[in-house]
C-alpha atoms as a PDB file:
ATOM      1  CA  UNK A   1      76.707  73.781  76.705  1.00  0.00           C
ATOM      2  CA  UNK A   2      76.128  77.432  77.318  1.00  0.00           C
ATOM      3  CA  UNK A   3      79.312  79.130  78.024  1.00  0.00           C
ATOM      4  CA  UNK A   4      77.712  81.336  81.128  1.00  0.00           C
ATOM      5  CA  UNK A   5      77.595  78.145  82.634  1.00  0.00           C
ATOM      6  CA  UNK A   6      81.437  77.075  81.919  1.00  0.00           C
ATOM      7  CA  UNK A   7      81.896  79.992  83.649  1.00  0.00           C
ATOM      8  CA  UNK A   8      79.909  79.948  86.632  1.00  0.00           C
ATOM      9  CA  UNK A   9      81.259  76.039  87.217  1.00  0.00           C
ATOM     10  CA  UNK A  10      85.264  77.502  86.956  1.00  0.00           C
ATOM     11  CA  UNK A  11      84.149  79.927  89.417  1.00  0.00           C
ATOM     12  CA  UNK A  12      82.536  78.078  91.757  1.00  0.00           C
ATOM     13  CA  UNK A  13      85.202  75.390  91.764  1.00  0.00           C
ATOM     14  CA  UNK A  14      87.861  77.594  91.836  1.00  0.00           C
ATOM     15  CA  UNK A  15      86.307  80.182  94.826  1.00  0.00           C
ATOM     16  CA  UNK A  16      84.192  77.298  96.628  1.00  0.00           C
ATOM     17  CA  UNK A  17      81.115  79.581  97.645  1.00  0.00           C
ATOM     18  CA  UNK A  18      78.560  80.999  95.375  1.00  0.00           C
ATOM     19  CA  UNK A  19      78.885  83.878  96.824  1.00  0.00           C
ATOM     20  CA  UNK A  20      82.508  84.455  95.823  1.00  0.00           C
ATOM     21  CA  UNK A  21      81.671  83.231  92.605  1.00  0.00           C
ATOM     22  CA  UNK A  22      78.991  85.381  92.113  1.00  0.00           C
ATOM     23  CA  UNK A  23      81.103  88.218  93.289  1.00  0.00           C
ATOM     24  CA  UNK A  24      83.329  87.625  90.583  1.00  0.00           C
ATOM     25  CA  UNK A  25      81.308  87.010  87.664  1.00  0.00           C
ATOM     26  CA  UNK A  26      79.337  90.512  88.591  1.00  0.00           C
ATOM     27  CA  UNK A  27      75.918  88.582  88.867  1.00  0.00           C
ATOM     28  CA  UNK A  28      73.904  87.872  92.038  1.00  0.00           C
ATOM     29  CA  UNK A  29      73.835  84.429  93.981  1.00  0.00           C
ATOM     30  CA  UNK A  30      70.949  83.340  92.718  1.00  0.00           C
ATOM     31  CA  UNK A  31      71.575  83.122  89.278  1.00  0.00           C
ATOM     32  CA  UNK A  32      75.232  81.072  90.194  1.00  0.00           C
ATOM     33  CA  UNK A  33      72.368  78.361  92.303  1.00  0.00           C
ATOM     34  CA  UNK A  34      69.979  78.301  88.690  1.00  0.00           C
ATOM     35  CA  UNK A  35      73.083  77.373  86.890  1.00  0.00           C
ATOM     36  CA  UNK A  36      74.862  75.321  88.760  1.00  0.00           C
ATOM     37  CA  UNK A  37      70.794  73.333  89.172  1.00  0.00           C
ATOM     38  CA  UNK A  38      70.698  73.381  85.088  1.00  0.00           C
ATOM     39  CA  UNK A  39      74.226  72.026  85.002  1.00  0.00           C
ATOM     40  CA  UNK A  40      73.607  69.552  87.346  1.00  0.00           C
ATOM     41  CA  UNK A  41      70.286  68.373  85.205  1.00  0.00           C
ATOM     42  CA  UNK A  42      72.455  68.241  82.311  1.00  0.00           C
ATOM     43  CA  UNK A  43      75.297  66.298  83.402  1.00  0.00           C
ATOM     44  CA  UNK A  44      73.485  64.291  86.366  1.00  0.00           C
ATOM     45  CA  UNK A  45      75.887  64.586  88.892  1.00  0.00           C
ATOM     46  CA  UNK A  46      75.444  67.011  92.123  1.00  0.00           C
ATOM     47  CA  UNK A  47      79.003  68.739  90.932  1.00  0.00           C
ATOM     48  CA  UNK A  48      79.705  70.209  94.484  1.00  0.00           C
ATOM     49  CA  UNK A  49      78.558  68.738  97.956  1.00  0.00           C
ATOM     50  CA  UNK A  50      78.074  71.915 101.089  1.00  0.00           C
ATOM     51  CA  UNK A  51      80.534  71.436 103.695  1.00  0.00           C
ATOM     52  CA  UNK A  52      80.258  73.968 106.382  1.00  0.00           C
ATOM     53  CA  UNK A  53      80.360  77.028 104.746  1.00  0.00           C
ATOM     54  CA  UNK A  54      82.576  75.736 101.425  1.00  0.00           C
ATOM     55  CA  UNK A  55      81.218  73.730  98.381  1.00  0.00           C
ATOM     56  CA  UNK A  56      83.686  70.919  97.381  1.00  0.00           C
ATOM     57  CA  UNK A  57      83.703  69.319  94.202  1.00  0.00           C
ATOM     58  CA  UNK A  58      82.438  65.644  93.492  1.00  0.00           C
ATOM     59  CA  UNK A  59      84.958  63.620  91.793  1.00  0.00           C
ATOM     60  CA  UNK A  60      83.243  64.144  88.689  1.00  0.00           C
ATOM     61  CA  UNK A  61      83.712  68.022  89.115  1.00  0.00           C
ATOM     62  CA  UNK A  62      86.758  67.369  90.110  1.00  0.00           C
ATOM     63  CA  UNK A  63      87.769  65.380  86.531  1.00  0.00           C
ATOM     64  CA  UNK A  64      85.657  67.772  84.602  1.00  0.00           C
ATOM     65  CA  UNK A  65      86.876  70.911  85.558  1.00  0.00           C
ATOM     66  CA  UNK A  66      90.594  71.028  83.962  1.00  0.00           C
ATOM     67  CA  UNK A  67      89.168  70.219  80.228  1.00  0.00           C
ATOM     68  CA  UNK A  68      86.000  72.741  81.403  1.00  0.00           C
ATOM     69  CA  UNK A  69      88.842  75.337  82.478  1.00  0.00           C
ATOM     70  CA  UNK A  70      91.474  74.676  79.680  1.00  0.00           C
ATOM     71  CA  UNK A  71      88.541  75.462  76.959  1.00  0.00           C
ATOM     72  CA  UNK A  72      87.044  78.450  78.973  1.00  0.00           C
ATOM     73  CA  UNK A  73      90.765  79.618  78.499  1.00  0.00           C
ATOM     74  CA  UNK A  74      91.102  79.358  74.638  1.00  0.00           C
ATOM     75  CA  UNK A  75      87.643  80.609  74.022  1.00  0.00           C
ATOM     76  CA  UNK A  76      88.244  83.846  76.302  1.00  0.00           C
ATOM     77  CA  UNK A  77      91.660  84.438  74.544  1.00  0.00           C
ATOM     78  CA  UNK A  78      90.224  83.877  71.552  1.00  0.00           C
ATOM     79  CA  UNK A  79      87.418  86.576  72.282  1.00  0.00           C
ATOM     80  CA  UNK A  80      89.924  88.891  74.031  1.00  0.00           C
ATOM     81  CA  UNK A  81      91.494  88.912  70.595  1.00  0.00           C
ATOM     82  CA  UNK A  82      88.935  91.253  69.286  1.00  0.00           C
ATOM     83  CA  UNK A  83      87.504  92.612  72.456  1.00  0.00           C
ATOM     84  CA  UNK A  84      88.267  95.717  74.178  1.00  0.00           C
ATOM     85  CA  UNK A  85      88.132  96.243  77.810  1.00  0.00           C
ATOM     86  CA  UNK A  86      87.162 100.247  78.397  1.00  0.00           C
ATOM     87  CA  UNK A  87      88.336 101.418  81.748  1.00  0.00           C
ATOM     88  CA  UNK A  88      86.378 104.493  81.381  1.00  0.00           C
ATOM     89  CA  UNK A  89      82.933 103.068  81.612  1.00  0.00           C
ATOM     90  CA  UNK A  90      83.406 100.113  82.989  1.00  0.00           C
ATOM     91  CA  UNK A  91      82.250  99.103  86.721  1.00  0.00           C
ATOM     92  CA  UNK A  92      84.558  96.202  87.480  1.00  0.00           C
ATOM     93  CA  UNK A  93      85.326  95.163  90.883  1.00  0.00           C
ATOM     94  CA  UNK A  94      89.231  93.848  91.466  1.00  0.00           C
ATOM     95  CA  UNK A  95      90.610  92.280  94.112  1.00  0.00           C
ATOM     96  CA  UNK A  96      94.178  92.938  95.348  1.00  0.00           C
ATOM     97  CA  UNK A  97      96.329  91.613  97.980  1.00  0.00           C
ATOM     98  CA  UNK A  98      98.467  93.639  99.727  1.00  0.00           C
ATOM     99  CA  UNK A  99     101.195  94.452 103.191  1.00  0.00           C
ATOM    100  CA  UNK A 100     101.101  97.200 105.544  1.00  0.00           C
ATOM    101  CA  UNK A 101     103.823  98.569 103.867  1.00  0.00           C
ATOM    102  CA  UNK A 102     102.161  97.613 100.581  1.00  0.00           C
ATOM    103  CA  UNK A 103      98.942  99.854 101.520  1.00  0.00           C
ATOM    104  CA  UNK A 104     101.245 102.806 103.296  1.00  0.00           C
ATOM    105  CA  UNK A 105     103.767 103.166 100.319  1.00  0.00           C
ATOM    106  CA  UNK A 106     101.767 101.582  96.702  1.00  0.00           C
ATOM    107  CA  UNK A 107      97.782 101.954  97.618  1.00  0.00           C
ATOM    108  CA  UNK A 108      97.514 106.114  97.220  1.00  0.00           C
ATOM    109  CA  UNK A 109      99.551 106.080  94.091  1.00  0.00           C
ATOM    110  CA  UNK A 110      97.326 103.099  92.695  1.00  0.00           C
ATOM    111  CA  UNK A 111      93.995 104.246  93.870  1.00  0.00           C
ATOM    112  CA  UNK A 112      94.570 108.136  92.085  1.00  0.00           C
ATOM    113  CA  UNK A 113      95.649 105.930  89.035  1.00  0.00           C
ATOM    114  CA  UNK A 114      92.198 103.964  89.048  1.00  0.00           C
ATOM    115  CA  UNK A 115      90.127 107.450  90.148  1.00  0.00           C
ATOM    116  CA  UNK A 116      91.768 108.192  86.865  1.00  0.00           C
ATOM    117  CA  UNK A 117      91.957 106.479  84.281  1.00  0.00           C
ATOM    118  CA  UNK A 118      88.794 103.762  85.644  1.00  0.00           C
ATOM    119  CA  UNK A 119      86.728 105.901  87.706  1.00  0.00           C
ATOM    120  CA  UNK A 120      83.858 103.400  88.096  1.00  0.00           C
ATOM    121  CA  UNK A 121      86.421 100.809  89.268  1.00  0.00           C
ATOM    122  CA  UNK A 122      86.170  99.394  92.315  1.00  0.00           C
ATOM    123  CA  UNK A 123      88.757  98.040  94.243  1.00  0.00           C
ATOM    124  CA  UNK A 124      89.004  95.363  97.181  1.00  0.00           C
ATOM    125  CA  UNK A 125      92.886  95.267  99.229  1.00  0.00           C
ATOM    126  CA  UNK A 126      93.016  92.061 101.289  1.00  0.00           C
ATOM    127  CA  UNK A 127      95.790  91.615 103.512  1.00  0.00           C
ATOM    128  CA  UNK A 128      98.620  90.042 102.442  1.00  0.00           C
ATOM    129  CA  UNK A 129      99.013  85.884 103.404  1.00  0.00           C
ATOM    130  CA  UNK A 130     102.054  84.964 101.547  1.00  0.00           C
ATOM    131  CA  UNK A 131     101.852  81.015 102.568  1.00  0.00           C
ATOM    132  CA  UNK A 132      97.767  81.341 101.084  1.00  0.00           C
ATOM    133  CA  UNK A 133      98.901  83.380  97.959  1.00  0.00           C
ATOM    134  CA  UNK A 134      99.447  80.153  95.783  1.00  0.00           C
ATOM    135  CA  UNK A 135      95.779  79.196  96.280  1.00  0.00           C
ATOM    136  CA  UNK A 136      94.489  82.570  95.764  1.00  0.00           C
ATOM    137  CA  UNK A 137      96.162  83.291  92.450  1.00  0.00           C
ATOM    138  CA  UNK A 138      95.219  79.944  91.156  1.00  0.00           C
ATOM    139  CA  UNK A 139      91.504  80.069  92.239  1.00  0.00           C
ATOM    140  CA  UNK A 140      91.569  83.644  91.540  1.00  0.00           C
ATOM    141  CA  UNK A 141      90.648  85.121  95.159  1.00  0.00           C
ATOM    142  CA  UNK A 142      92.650  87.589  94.057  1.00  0.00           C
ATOM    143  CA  UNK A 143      93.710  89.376  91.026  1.00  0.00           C
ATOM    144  CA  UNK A 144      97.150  90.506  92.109  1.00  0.00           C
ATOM    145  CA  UNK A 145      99.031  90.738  94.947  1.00  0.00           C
ATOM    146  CA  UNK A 146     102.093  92.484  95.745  1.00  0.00           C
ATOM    147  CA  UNK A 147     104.723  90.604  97.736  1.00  0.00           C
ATOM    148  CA  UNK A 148     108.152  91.033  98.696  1.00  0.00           C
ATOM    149  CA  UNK A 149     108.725  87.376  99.444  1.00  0.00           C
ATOM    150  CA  UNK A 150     107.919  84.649  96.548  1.00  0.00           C
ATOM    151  CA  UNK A 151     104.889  82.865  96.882  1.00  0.00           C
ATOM    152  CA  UNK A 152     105.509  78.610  97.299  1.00  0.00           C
ATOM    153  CA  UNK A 153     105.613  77.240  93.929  1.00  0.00           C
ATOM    154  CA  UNK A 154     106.051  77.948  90.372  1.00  0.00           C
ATOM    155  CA  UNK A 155     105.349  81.815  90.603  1.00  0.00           C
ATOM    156  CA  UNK A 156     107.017  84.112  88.449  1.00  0.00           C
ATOM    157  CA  UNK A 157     106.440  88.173  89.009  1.00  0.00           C
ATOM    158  CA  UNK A 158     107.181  91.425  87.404  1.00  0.00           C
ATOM    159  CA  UNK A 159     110.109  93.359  89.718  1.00  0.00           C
ATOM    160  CA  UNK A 160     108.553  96.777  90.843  1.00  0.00           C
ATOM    161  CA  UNK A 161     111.031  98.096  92.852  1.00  0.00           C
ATOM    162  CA  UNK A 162     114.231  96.426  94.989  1.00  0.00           C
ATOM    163  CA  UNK A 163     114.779  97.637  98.577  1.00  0.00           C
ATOM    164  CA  UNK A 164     118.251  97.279 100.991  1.00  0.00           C
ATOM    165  CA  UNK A 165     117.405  96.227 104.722  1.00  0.00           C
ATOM    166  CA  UNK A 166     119.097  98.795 107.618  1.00  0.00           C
ATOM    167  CA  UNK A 167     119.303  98.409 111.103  1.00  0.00           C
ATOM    168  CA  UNK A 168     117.224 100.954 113.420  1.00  0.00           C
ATOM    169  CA  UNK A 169     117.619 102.305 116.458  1.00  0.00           C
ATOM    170  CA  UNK A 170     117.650 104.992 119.258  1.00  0.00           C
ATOM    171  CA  UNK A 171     119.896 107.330 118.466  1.00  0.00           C
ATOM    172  CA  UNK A 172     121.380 107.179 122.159  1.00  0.00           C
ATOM    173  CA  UNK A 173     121.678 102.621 121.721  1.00  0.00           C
ATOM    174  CA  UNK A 174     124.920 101.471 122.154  1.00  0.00           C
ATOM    175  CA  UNK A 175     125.459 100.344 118.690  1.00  0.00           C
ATOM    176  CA  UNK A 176     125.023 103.722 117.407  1.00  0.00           C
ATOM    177  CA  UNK A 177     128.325 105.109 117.244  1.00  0.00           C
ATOM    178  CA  UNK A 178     128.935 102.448 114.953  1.00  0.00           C
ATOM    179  CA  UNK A 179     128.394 102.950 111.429  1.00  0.00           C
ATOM    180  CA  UNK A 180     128.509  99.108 110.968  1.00  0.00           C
ATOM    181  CA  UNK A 181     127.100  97.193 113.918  1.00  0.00           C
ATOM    182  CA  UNK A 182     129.988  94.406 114.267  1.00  0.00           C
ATOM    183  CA  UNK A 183     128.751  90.773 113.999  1.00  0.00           C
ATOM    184  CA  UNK A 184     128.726  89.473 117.509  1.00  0.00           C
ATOM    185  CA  UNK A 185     126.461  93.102 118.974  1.00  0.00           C
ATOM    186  CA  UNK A 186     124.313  92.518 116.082  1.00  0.00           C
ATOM    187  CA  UNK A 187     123.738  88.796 117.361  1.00  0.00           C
ATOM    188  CA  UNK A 188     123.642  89.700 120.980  1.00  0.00           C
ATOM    189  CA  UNK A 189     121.167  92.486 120.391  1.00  0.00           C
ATOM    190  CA  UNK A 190     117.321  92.727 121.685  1.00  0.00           C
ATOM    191  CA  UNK A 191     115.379  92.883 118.022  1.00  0.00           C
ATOM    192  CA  UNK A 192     112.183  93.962 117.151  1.00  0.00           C
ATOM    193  CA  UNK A 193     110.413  92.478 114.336  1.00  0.00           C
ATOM    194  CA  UNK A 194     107.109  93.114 112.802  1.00  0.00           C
ATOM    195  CA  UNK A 195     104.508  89.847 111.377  1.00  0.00           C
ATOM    196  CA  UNK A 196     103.551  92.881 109.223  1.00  0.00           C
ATOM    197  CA  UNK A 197     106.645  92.427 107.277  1.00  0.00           C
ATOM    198  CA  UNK A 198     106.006  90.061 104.230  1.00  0.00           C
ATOM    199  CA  UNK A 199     110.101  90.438 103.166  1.00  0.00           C
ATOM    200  CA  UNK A 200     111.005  89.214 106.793  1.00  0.00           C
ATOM    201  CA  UNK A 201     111.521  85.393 105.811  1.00  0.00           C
ATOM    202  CA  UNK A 202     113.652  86.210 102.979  1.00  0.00           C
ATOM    203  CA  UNK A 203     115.594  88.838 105.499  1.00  0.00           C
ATOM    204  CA  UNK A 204     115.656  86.162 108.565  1.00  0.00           C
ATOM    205  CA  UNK A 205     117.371  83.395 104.966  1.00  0.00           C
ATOM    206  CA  UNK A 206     119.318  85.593 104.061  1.00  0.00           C
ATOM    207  CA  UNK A 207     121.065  86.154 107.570  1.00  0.00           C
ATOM    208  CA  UNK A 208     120.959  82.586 108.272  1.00  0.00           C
ATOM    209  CA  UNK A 209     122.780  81.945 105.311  1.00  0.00           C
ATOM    210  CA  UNK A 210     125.999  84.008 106.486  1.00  0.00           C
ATOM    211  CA  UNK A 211     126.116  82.805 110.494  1.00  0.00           C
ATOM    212  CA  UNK A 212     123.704  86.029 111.619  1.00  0.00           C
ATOM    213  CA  UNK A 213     120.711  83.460 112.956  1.00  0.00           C
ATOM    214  CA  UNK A 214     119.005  85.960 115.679  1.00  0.00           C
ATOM    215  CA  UNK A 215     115.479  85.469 117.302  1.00  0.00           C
ATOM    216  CA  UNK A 216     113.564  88.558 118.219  1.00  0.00           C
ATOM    217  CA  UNK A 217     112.548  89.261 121.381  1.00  0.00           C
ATOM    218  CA  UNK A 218     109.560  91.320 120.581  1.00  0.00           C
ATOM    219  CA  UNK A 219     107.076  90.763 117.615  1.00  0.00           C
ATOM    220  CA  UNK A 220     104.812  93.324 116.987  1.00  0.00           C
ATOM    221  CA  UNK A 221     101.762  93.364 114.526  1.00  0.00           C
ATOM    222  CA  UNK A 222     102.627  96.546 112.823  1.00  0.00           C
ATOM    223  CA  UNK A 223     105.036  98.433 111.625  1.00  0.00           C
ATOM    224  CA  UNK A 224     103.604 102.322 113.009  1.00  0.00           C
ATOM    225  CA  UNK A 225     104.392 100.921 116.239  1.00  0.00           C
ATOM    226  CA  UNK A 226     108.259 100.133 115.865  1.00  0.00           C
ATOM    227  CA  UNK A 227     110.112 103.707 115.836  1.00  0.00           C
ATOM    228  CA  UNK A 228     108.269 104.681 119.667  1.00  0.00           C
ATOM    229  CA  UNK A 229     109.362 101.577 120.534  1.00  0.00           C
ATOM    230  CA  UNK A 230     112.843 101.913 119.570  1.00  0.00           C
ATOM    231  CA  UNK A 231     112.978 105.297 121.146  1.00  0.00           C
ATOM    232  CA  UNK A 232     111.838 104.227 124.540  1.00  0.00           C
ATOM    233  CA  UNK A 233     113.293 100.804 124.329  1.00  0.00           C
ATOM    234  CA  UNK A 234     116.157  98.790 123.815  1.00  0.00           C
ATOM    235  CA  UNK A 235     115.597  97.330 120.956  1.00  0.00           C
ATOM    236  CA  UNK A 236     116.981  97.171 117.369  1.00  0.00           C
ATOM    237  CA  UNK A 237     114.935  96.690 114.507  1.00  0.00           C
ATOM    238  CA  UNK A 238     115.759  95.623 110.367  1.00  0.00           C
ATOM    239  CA  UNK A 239     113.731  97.660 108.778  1.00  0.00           C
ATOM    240  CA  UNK A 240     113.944  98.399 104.900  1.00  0.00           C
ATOM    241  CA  UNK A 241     116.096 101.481 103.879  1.00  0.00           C
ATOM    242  CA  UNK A 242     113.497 103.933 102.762  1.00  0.00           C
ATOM    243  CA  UNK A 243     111.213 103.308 105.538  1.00  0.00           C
ATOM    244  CA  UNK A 244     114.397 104.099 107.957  1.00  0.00           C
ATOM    245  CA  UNK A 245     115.096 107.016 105.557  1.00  0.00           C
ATOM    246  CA  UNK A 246     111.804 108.695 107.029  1.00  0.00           C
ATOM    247  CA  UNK A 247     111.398 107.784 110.381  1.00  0.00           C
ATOM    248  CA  UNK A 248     114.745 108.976 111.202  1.00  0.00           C
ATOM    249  CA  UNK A 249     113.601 112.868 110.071  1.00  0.00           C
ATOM    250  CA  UNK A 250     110.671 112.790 112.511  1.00  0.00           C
ATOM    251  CA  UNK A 251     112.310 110.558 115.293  1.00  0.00           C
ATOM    252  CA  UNK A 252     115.195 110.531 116.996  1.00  0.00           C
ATOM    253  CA  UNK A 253     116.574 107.535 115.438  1.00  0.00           C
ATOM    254  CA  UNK A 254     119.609 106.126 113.702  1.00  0.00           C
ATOM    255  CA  UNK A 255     119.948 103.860 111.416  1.00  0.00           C
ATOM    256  CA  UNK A 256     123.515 101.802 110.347  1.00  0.00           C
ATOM    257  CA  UNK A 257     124.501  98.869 108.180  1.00  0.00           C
ATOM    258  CA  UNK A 258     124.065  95.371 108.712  1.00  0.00           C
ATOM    259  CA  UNK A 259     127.641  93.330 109.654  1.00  0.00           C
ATOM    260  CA  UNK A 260     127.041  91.424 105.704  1.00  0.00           C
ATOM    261  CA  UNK A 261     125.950  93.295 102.466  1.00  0.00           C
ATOM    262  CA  UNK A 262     122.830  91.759 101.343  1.00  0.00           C
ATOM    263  CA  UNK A 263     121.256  91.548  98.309  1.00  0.00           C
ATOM    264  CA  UNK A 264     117.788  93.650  97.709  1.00  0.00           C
ATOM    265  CA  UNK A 265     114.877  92.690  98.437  1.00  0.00           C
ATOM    266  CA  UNK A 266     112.739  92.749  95.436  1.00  0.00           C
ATOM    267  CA  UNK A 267     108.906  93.648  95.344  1.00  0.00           C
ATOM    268  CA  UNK A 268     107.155  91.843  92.684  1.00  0.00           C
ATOM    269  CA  UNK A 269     103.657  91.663  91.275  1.00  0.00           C
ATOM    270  CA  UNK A 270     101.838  88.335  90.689  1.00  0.00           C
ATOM    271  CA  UNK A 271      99.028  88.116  88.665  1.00  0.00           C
ATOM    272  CA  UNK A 272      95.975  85.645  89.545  1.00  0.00           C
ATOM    273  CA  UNK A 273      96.723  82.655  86.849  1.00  0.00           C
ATOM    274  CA  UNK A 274      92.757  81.877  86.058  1.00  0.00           C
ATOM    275  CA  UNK A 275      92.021  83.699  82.657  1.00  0.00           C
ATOM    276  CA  UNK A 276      88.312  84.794  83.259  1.00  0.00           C
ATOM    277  CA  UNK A 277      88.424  88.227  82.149  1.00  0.00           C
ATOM    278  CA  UNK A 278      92.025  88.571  80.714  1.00  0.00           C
ATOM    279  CA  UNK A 279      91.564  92.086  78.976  1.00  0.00           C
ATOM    280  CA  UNK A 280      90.486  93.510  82.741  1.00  0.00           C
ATOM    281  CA  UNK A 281      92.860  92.001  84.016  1.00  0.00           C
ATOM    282  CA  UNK A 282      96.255  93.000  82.024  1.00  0.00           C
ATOM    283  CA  UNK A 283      94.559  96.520  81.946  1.00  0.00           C
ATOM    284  CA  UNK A 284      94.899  96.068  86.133  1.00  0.00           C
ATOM    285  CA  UNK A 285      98.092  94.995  85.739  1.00  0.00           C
ATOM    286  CA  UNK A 286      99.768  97.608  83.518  1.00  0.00           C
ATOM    287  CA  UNK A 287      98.098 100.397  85.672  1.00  0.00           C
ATOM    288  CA  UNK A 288      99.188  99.238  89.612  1.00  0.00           C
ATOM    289  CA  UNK A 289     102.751  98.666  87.543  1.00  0.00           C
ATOM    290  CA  UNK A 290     102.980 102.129  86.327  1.00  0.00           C
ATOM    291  CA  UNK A 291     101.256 103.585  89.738  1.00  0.00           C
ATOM    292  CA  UNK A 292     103.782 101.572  92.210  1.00  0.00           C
ATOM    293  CA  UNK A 293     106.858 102.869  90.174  1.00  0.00           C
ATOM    294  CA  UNK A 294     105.823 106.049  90.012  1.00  0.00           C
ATOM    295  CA  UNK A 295     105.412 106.047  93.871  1.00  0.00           C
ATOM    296  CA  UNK A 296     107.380 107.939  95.993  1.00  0.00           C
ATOM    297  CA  UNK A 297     110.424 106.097  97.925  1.00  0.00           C
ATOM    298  CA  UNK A 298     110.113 107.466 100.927  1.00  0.00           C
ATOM    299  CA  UNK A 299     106.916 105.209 103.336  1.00  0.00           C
ATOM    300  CA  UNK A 300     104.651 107.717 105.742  1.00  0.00           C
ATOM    301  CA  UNK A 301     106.063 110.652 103.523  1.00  0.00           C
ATOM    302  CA  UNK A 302     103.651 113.617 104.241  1.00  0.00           C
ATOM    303  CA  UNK A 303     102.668 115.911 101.313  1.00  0.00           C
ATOM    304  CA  UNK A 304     104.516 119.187 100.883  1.00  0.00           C
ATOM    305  CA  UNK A 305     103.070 121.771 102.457  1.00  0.00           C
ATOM    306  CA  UNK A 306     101.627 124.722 100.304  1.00  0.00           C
ATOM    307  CA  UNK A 307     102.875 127.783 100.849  1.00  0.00           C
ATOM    308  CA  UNK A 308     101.029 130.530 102.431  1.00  0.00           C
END
């Protein structure tokens, strides 16, 4: 069988629209329909039934595509054995997922990398799900994704950087004049917490573990709202370190230890664990890796002014 067509099959079954499988393979949609119609003259079978807006697999898709995907793998690690992938004229498209904080602190380092070392790359952020990153990195939706809490399941990713949690406030809040906020204030405190913040269910754990359970009474959706909202309210807010570090040069806030030490937070990179085009893809890799550690510490850190 041709192997343009082993490869439009793992990408259909592993995106579920032709579209998205088209997307990835760099082809238009039309060519994915004329060989998914050839394959399904060759093996009789439909392969993959419309529902709504998705194409799921028959059950023969469904018991054809490990053995389908298992050889696509060998043969493109075979060929990526004597291939080279050349950033500098190629025009690939990657997908990576990312935070809020992953965009403000990682994306401008990573993007000047691409512009340039890959300047006809193109690249796609989408926003960080960490309970849908398992089925994105094993259907390749997305080719990496930067997370500060593991994924579910059997996920292992390179550390980028580690990162302490503080707690922020107004600099005229009670708690202020302490420089670590005892136990029982910390638990009867009003917190502010972001959904923005893909560490906070590792933070929230954490706490748990040692007797700190606390519920906020204020989610917000992002974190650019949190320090005028911890200026004009009463709130408290567990933030990491370096983001505190900033905010509390342009705002008047404080920022003190938690009652417990905790361990860091790590940031790690997972890589999408579908193999279609592996050279691309480790080039990716290696290049956000060196970007995001060579970012600056410091989140919403303005450039230094030129002199006059």
């Amino acid at each position: 069988m041709d192997l343009n067509l082993l490869r439009v099959f793992v990408a259909v079954y592993e995106t579920g629209t032709a579209t998205a499988a088209a997307q990835r393979l760099f082809v238009t949609q039309s060519a994915v329909s004329q060989s998914l119609a050839r394959m399904r003259r060759e093996l009789g079978d439909p392969l993959f039934r419309r529902e709504g807006r998705v194409l799921r697999a028959t059950p023969a898709a469904q018991s054809l595509y490990p053995e389908l995907h298992a050889a696509l793998a060998r043969i493109e690690t075979a060929i990526a054995g004597v291939a080279e992938f050349d950033p500098g004229t190629s025009t690939h498209r990657f997908r990576l997922a990312l935070s809020e904080l992953g965009e403000v602190g990682f994306l401008p380092a990573i993007l000047e990398a691409l512009a340039r070392t890959g300047p006809g790359i193109t690249l796609e952020v989408v926003p960080l799900d960490v309970r849908a990153l398992p089925e994105w990195l094993s259907r390749g939706k997305v080719d990496l994704a930067i997370a500060s809490t593991p994924p579910p399941g059997e996920f292992v990713g390179e550390i980028l950087k580690s990162e302490r949690y503080v707690l922020l406030m107004s600099d005229s809040h009670p708690l202020a004049r302490h420089t670590r906020v005892p136990r029982a204030a910390f638990l009867s405190a009003q917190h502010l917490a972001t959904s923005g913040d893909s560490a906070a269910p590792g933070i929230s754990t954490a706490l748990d573990r040692v007797g700190l359970r606390y519920s906020p009474s204020l989610v917000v959706g992002h974190f650019s709202t949190i320090p005028g909202l911890l200026h004009t309210g009463p709130w408290v807010a567990v933030v990491p370190s370096s983001l505190a570090e900033n905010w509390v040069q342009t705002w008047p806030l404080v920022a003190r230890r938690l009652p417990v030490e905790l361990d860091p937070i790590e940031v790690r990179l997972y890589a999408r664990a579908t193999s279609h085009e592996s050279p691309a893809l480790s080039w990716f890799q290696r290049t956000v890796v060196a970007a995001v550690k060579s970012a600056p510490r410091q989140f919403w850190s303005p450039p230094a002014a030129s002199a006059p």
